[in-house]
Protein backbone atom coordinates (compact mmCIF):
# COMPACT_ATOMS: atom_id res chain seq x y z
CA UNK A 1 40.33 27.36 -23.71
CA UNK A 2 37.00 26.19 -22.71
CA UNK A 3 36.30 26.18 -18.86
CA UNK A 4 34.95 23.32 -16.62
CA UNK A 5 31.70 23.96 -15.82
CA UNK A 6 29.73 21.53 -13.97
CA UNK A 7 26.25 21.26 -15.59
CA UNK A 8 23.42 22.51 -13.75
CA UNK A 9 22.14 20.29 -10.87
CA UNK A 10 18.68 19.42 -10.37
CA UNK A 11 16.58 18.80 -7.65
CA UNK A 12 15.72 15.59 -6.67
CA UNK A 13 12.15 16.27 -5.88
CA UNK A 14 12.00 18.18 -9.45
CA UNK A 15 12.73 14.82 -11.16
CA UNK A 16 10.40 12.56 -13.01
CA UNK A 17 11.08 8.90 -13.52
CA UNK A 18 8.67 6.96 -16.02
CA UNK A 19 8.54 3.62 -15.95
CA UNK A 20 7.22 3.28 -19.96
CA UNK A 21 4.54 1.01 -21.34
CA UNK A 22 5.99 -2.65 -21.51
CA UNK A 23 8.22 -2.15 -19.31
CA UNK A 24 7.86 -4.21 -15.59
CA UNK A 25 9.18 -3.62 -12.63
CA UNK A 26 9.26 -6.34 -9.77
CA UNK A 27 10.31 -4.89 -6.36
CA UNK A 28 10.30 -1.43 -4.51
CA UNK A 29 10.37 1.89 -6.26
CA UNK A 30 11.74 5.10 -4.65
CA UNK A 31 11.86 8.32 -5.78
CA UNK A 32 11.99 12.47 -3.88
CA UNK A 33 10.13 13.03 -7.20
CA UNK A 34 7.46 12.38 -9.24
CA UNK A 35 7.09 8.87 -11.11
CA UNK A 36 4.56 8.15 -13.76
CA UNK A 37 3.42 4.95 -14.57
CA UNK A 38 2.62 3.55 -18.19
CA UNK A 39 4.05 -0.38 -17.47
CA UNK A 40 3.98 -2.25 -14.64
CA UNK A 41 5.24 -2.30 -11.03
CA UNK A 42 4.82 -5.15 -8.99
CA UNK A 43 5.75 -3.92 -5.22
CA UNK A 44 5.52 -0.56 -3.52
CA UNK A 45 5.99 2.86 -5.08
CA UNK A 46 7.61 5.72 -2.74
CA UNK A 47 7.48 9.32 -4.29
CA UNK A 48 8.16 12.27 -2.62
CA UNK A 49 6.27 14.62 -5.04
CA UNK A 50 3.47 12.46 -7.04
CA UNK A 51 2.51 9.29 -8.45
CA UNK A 52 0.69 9.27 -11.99
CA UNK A 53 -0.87 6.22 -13.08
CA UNK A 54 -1.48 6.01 -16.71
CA UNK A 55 -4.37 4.64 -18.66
CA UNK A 56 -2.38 1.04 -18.99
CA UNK A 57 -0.25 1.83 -16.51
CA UNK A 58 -0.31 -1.30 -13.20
CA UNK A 59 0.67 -1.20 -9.80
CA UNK A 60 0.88 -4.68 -8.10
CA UNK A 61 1.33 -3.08 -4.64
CA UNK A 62 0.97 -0.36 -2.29
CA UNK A 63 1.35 3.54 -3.23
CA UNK A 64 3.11 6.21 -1.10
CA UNK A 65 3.09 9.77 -2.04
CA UNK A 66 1.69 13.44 -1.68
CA UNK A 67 -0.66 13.40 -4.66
CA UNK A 68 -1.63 10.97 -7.04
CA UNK A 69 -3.44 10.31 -10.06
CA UNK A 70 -4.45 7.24 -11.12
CA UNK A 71 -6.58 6.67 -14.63
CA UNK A 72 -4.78 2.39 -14.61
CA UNK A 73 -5.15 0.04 -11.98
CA UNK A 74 -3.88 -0.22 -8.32
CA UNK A 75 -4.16 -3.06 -6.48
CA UNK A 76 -3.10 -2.22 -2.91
CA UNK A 77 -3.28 0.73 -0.89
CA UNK A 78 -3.13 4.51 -1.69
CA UNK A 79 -1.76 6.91 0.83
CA UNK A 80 -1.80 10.14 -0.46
CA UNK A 81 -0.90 13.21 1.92
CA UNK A 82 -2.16 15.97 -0.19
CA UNK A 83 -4.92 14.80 -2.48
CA UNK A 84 -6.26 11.79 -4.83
CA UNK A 85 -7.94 12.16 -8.00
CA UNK A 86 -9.15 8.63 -9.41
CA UNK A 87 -9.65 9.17 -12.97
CA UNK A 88 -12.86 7.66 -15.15
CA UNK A 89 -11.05 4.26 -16.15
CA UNK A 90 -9.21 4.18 -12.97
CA UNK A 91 -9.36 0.62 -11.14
CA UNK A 92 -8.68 0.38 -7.08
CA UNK A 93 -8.45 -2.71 -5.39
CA UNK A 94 -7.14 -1.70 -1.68
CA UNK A 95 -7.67 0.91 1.20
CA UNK A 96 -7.19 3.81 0.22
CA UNK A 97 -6.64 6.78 2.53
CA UNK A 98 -6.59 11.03 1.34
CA UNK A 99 -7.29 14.36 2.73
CA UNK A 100 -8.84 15.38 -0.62
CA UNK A 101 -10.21 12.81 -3.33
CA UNK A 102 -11.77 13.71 -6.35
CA UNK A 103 -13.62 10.90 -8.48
CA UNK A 104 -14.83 10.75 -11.91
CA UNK A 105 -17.77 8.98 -13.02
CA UNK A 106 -16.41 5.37 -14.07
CA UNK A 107 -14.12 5.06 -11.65
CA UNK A 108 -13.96 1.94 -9.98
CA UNK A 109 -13.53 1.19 -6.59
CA UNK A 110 -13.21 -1.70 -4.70
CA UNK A 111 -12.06 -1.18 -0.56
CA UNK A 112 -11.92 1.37 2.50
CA UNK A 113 -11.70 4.73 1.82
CA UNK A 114 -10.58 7.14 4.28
CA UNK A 115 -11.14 10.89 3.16
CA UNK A 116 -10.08 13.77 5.70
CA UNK A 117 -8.18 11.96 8.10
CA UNK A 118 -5.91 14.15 10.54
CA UNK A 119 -2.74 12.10 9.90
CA UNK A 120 -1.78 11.17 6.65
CA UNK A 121 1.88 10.47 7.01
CA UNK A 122 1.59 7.22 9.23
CA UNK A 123 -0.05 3.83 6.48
CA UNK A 124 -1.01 2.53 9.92
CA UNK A 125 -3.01 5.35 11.06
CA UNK A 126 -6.00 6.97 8.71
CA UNK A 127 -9.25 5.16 9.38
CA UNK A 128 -9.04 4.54 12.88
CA UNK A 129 -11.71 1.68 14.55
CA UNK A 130 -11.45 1.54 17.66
CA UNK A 131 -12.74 -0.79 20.43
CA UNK A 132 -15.13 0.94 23.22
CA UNK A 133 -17.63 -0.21 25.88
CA UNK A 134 -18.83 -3.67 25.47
CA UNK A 135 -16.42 -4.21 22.30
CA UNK A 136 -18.70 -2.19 19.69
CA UNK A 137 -16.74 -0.93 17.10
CA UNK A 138 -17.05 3.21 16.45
CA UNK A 139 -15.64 4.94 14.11
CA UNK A 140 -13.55 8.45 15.00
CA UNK A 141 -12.08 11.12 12.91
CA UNK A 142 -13.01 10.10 9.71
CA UNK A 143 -15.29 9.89 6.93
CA UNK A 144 -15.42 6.30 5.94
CA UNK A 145 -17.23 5.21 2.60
CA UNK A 146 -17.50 1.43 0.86
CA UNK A 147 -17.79 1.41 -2.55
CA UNK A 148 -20.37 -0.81 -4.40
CA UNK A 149 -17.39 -1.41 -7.50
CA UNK A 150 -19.33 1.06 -9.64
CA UNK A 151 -17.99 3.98 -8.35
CA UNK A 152 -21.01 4.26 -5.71
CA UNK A 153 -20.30 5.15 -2.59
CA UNK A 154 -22.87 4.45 0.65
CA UNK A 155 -21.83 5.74 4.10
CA UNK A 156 -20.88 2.89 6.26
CA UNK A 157 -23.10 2.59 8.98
CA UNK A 158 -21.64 2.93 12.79
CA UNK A 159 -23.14 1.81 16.58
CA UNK A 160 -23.99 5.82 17.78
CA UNK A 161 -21.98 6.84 20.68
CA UNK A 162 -24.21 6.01 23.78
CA UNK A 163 -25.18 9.79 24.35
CA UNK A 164 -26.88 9.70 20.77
CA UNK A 165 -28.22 6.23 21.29
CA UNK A 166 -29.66 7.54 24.39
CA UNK A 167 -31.53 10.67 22.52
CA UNK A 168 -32.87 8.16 19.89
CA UNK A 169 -34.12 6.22 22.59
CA UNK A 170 -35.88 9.09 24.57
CA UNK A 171 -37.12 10.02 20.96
CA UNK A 172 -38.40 7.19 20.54
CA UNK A 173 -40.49 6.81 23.52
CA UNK A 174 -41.58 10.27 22.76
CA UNK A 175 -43.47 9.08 19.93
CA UNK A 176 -44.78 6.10 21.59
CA UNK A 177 -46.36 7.73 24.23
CA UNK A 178 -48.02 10.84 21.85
CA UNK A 179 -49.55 7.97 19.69
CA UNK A 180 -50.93 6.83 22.83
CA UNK A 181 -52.31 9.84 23.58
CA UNK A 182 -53.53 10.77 20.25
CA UNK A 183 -54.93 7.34 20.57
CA UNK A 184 -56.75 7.38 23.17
């Protein structure tokens, strides 16, 4: 007589779904897994685990996950909670927000990144601008970059805090007033 046994279960956060090439998917995704990407999804993507993005692989929508890797397109936001690696024919278009990134050469990348941010876990949260003084805009707790498209990334530029402004400024008239001196 052959016994009952119930197969093996699996984890849900061991899974992997793939949505294959040519296939398209309109509306959420949700997974404790993994899910990798070869056709299209057109909404948001929720994975516990990781997102993989293949090489024709297109998400119409924002992305949700502890790591991802993305070598398609993406246009919406990333929030990864563990790391971001943007592969050489990778194609952003959206905020994207990571405590680690890594990006190849070729990557393209079009948006706010936010790299090293203290909270991950809230889409709200990550670059935080906030309002201060006479309504200058500063930015706090993390490294902001805007990318030229090209994969080029230049620091964006913030008012100093006042105590900074105010050492500039004494600096300033430092030099002023030893060019008058050598001057004279």
């Amino acid at each position: 007589m052959a016994k009952n046994i119930p197969p093996p279960t699996t984890p849900p956060e061991a899974v992997i779904s793939i949505i294959g090439a040519g296939m398209t998917v309109v509306g959420d995704t949700d997974t404790d897994g993994s899910l990798r990407i070869e056709g299209t999804i057109r909404g948001s993507v929720r994975a516990g685990k990781s997102v993989v993005v293949g090489r024709d692989g297109l998400v119409d929508g924002s992305v949700f996950t502890q790591d991802a890797v993305v070598a398609g397109k993406v246009s919406g936001e990333i929030h990864a909670e563990s790391r971001l690696e943007l592969q050489a024919t990778s194609e952003v278009s959206g905020e994207i927000v990571a405590p680690r990134m890594q990006v190849e050469e070729g990557a393209r990348v079009q948006g706010q990144v936010a790299v090293g941010a203290p909270d991950m876990k809230s889409p709200s949260k990550g670059a935080q601008t906030e309002k201060v003084g006479g309504g200058r805009k500063t930015e706090r707790q993390t490294e902001q970059k805007q990318f030229d498209g090209r994969g080029k990334a230049d620091a964006l530029e913030t008012e100093p805090e006042p105590e900074e402004e105010a050492k500039r400024q004494t600096g300033s008239e430092l030099d002023q007033r030893q060019q008058q001196l050598s001057g004279d």
